[in-house]
PDB file of N, CA and C in Angstrom:
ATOM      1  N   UNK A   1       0.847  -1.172   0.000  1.00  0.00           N
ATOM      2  CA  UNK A   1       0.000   0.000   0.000  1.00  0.00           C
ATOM      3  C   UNK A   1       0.893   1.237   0.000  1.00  0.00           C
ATOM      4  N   UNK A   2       0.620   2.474  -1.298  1.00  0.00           N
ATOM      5  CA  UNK A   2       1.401   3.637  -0.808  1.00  0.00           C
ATOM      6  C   UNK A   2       0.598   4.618  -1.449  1.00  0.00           C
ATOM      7  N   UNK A   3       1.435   5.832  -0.842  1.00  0.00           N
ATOM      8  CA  UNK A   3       0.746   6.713  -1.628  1.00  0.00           C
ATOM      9  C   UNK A   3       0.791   6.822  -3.362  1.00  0.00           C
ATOM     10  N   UNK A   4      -0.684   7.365  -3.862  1.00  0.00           N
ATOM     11  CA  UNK A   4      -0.960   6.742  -5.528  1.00  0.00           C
ATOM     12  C   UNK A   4       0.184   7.421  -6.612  1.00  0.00           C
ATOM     13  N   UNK A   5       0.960   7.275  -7.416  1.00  0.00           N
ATOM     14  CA  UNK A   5       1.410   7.624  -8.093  1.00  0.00           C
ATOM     15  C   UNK A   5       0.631   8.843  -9.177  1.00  0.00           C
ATOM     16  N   UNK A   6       1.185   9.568  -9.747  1.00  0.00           N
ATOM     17  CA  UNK A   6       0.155  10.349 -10.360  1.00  0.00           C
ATOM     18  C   UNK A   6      -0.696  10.039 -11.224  1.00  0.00           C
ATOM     19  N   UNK A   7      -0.301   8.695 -12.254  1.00  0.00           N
ATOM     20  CA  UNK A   7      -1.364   8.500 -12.643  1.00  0.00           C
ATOM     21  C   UNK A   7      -2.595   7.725 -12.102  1.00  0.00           C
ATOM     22  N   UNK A   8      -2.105   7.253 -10.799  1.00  0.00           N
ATOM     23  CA  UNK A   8      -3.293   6.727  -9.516  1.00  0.00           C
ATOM     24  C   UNK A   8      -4.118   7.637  -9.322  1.00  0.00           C
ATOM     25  N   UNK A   9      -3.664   8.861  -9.052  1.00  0.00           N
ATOM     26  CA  UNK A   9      -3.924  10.088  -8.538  1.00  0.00           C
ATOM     27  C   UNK A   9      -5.309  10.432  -9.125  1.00  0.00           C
ATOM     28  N   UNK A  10      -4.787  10.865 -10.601  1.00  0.00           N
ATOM     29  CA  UNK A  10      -5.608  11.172 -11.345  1.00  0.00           C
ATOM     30  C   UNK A  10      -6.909  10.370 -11.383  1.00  0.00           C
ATOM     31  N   UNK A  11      -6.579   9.369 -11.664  1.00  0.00           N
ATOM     32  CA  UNK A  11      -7.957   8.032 -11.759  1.00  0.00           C
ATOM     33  C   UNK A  11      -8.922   8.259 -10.111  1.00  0.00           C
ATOM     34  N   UNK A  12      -7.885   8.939  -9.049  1.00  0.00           N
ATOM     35  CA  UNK A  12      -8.837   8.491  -8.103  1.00  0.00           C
ATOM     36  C   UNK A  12      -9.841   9.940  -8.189  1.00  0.00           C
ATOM     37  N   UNK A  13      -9.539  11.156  -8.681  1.00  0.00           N
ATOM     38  CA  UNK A  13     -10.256  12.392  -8.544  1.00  0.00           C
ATOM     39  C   UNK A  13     -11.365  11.922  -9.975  1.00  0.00           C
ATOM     40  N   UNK A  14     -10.537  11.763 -11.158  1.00  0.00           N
ATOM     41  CA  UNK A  14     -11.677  11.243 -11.793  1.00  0.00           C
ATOM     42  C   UNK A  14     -12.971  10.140 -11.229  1.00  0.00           C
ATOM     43  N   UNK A  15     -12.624   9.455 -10.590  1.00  0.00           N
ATOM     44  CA  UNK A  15     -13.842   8.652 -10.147  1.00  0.00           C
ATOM     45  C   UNK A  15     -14.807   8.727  -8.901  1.00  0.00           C
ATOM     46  N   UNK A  16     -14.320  10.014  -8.931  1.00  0.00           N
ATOM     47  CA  UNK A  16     -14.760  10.466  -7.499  1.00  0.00           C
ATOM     48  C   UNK A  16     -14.572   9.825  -6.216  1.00  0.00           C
ATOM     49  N   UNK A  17     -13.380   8.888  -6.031  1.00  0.00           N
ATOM     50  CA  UNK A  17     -13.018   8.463  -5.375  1.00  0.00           C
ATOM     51  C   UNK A  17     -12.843  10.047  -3.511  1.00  0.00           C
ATOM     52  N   UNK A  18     -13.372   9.482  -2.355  1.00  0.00           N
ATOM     53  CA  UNK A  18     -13.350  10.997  -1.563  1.00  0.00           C
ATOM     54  C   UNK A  18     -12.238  10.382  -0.675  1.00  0.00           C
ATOM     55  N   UNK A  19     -11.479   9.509  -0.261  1.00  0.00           N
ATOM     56  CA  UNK A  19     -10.334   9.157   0.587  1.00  0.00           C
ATOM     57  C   UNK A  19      -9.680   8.178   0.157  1.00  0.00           C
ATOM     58  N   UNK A  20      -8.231   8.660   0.363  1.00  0.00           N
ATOM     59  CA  UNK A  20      -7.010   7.651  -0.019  1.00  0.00           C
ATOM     60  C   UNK A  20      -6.791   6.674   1.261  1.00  0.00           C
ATOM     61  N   UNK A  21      -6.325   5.716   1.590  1.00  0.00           N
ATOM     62  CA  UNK A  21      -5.639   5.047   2.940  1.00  0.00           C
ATOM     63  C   UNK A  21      -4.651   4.459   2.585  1.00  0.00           C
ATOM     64  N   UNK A  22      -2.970   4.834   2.576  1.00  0.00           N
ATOM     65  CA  UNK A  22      -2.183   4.278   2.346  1.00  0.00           C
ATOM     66  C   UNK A  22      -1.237   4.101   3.705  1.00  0.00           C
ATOM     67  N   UNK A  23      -0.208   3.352   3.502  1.00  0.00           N
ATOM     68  CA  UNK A  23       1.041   3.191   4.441  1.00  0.00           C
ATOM     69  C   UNK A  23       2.275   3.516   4.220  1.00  0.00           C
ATOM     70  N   UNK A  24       3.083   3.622   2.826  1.00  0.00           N
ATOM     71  CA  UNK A  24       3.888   4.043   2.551  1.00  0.00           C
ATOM     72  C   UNK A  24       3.942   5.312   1.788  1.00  0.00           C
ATOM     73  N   UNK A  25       4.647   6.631   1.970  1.00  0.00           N
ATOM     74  CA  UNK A  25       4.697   7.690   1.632  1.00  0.00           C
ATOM     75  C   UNK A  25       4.942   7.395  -0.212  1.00  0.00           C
ATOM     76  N   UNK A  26       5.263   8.058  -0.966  1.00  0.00           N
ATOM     77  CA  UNK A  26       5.881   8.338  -2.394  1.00  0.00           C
ATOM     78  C   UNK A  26       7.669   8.410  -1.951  1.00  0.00           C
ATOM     79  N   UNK A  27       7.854   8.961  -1.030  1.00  0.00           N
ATOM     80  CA  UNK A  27       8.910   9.215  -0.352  1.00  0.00           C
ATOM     81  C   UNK A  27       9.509   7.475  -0.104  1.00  0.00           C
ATOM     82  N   UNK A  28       9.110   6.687   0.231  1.00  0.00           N
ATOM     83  CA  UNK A  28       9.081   5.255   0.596  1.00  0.00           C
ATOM     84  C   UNK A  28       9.053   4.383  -0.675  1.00  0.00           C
ATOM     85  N   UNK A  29       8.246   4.623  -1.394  1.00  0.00           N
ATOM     86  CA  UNK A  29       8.313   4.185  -2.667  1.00  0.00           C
ATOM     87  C   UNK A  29       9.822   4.270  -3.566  1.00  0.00           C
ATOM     88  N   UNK A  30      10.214   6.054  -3.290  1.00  0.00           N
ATOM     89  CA  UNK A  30      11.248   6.134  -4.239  1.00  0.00           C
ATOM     90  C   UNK A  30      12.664   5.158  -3.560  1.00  0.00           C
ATOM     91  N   UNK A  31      12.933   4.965  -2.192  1.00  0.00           N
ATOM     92  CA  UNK A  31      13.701   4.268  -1.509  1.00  0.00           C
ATOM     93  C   UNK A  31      13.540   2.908  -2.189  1.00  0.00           C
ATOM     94  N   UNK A  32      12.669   2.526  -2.491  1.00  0.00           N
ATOM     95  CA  UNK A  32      12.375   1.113  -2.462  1.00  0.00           C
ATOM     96  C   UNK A  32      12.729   0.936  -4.634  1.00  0.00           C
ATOM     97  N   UNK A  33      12.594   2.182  -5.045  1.00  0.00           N
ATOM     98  CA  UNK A  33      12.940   2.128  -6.436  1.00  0.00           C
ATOM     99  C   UNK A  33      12.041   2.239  -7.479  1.00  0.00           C
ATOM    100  N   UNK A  34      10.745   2.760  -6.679  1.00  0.00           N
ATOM    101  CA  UNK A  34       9.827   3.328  -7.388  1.00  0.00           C
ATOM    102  C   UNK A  34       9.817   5.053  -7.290  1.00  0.00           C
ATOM    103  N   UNK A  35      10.455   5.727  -8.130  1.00  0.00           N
ATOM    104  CA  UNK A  35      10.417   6.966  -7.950  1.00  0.00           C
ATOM    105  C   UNK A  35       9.841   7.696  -8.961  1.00  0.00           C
ATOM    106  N   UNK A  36       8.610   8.722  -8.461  1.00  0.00           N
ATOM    107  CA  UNK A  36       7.860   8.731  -9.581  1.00  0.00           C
ATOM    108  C   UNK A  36       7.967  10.842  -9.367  1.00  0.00           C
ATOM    109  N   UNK A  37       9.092  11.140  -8.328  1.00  0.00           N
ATOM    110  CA  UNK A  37       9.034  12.715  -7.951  1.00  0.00           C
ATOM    111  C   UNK A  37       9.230  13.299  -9.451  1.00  0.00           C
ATOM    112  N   UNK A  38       9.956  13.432 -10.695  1.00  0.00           N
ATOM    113  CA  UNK A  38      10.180  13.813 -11.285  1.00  0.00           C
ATOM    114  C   UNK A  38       8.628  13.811 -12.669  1.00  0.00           C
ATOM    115  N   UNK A  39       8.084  13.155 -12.365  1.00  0.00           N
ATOM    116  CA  UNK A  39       6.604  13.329 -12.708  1.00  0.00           C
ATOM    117  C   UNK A  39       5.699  14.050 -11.973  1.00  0.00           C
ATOM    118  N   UNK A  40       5.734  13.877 -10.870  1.00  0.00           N
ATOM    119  CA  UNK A  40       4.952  15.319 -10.095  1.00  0.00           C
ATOM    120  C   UNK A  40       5.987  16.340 -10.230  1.00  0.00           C
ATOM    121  N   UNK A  41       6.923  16.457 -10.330  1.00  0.00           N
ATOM    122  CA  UNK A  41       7.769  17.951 -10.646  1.00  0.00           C
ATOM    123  C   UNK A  41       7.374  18.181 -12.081  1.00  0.00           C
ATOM    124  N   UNK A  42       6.807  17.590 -13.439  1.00  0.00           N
ATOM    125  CA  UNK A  42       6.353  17.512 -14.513  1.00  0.00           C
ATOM    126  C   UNK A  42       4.791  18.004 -14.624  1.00  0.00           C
ATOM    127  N   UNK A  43       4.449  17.513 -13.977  1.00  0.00           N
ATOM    128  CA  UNK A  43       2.948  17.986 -13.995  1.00  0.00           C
ATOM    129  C   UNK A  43       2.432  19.524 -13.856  1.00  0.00           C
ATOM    130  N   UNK A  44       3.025  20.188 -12.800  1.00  0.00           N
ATOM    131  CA  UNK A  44       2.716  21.243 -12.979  1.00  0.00           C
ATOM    132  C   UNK A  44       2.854  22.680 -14.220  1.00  0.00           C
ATOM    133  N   UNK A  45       3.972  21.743 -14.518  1.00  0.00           N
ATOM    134  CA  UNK A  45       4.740  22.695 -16.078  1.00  0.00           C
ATOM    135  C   UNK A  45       3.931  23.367 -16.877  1.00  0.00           C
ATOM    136  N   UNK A  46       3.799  24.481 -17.518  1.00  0.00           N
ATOM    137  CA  UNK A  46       3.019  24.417 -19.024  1.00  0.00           C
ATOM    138  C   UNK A  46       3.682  23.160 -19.832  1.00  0.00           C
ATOM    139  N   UNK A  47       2.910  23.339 -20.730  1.00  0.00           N
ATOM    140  CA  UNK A  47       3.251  22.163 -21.722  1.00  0.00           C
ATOM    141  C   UNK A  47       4.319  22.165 -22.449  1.00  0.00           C
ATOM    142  N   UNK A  48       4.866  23.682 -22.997  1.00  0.00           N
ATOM    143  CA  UNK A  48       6.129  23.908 -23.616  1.00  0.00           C
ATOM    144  C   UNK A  48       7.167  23.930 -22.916  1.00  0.00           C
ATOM    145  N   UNK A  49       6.863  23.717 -21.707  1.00  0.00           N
ATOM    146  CA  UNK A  49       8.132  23.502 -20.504  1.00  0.00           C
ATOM    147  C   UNK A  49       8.700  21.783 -20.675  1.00  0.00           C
ATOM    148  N   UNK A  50       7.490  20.904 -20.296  1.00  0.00           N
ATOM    149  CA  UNK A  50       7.732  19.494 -19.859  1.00  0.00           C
ATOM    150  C   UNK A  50       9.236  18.717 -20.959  1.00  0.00           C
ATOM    151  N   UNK A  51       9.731  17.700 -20.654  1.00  0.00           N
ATOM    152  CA  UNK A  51      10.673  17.361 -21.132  1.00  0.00           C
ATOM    153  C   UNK A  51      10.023  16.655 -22.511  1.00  0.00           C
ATOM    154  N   UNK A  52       9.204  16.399 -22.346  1.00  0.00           N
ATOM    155  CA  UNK A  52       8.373  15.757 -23.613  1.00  0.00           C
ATOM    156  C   UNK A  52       7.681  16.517 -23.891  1.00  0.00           C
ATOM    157  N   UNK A  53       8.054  16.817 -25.385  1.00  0.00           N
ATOM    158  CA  UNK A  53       7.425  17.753 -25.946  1.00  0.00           C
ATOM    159  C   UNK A  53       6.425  17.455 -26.094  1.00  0.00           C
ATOM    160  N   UNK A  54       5.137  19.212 -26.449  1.00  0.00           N
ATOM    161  CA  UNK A  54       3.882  18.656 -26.810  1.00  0.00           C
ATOM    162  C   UNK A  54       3.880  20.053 -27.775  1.00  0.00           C
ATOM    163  N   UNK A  55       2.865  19.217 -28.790  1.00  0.00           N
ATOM    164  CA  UNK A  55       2.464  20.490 -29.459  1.00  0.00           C
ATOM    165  C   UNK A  55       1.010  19.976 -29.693  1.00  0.00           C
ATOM    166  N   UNK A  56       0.433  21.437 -29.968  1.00  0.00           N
ATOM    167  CA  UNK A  56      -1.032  21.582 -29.733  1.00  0.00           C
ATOM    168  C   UNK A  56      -1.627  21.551 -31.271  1.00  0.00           C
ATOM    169  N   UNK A  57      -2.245  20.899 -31.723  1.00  0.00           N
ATOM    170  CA  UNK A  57      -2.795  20.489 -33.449  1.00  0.00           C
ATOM    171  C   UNK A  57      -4.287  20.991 -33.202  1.00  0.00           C
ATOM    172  N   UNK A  58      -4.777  21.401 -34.280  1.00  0.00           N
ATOM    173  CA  UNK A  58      -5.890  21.189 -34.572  1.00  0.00           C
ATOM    174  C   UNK A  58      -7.246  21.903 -33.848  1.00  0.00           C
ATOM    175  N   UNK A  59      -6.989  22.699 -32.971  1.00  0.00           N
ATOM    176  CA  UNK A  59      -7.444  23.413 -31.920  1.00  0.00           C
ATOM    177  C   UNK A  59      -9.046  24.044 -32.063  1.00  0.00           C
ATOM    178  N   UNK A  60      -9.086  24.242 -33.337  1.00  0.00           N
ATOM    179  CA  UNK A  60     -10.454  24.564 -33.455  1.00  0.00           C
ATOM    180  C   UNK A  60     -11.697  23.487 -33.822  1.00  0.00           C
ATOM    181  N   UNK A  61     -10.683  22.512 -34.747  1.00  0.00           N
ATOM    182  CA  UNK A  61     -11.397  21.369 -34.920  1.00  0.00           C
ATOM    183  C   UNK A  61     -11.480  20.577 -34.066  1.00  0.00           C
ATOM    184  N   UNK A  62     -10.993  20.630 -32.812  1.00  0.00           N
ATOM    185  CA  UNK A  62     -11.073  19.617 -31.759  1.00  0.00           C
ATOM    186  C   UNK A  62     -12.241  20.427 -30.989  1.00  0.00           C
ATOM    187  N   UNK A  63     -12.442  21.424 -30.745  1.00  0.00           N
ATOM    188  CA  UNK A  63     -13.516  22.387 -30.245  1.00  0.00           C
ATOM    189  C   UNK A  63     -14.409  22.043 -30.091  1.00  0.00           C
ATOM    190  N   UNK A  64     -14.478  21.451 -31.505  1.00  0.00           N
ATOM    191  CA  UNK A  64     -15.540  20.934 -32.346  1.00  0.00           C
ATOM    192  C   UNK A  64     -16.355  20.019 -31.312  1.00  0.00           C
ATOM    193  N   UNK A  65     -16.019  19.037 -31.345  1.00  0.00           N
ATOM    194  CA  UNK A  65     -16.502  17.771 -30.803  1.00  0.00           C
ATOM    195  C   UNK A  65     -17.006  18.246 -29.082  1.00  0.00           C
ATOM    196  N   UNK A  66     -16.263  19.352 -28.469  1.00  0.00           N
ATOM    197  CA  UNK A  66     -16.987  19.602 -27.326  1.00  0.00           C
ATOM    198  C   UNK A  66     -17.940  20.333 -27.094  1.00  0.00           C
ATOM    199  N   UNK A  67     -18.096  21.132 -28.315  1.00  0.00           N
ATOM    200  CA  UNK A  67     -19.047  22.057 -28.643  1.00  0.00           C
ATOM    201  C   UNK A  67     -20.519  21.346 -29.211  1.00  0.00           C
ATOM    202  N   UNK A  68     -20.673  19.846 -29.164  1.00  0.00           N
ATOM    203  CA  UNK A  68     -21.590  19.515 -29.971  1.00  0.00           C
ATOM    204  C   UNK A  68     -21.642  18.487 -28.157  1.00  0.00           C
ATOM    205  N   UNK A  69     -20.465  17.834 -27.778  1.00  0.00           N
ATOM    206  CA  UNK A  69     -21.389  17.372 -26.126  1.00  0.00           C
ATOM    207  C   UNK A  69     -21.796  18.530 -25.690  1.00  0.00           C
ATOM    208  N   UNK A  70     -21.646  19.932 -25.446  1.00  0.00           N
ATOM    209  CA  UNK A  70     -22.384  20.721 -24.478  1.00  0.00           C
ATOM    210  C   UNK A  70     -23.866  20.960 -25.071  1.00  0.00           C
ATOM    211  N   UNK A  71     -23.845  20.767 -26.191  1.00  0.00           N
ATOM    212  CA  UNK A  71     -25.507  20.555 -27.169  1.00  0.00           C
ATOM    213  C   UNK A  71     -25.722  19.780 -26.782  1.00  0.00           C
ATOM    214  N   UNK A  72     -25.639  18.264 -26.179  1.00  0.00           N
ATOM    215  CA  UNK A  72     -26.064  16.966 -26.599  1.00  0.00           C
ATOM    216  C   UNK A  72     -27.042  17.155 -24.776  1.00  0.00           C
ATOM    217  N   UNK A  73     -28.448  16.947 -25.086  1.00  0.00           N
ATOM    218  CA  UNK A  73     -29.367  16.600 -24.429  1.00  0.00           C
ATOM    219  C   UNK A  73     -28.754  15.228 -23.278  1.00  0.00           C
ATOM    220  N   UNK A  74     -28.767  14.019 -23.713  1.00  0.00           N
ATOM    221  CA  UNK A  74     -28.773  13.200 -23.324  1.00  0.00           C
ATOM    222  C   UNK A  74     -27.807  12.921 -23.022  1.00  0.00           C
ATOM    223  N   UNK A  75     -26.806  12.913 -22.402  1.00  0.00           N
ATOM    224  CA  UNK A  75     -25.803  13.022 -21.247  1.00  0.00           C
ATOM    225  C   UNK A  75     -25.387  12.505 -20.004  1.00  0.00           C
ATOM    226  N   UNK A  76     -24.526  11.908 -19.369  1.00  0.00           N
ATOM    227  CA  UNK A  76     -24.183  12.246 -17.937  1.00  0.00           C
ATOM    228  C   UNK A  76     -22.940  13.301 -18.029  1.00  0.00           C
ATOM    229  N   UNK A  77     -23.454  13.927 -16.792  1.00  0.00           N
ATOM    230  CA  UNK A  77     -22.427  15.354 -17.293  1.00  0.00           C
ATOM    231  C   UNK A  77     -21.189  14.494 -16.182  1.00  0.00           C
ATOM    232  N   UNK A  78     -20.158  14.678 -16.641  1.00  0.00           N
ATOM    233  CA  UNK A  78     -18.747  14.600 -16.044  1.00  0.00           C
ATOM    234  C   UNK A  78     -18.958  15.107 -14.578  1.00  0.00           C
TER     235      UNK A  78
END
């Protein structure tokens, strides 16, 4: 049991998960050779910062598709 890695993290706010219960810190993890600090030091970045690049495509046409769920009647909203 430890604390969730970030992409744990993420999955648990997405699912509305409301409490973690772990035993070992991230701190404990990286000792043990799971070290995941340099991904939470990543996360906060803009995007043109992170070590992996990103570039942004298509921006209006991707719009697109969210602009037609906020139309869409029938739904569960996020």
């Amino acid at each position: 049991s430890c604390e969730p890695c970030p992409m744990c993290l993420g999955a648990v706010y997405w699912s509305g998960i409301t409490r973690i219960y772990f035993a070992n810190s991230r701190e404990d993890a990286a000792a043990a050779g799971f070290d995941d600090q340099f991904l939470y030091e990543e996360i906060p970045l803009p995007v043109e910062q992170r070590t992996v690049p990103s570039v942004r495509l298509l921006g209006a046409e991707a719009r697109q598709g969210f602009a037609e769920w906020r139309a869409k009647q029938a739904k569960i909203p996020y």
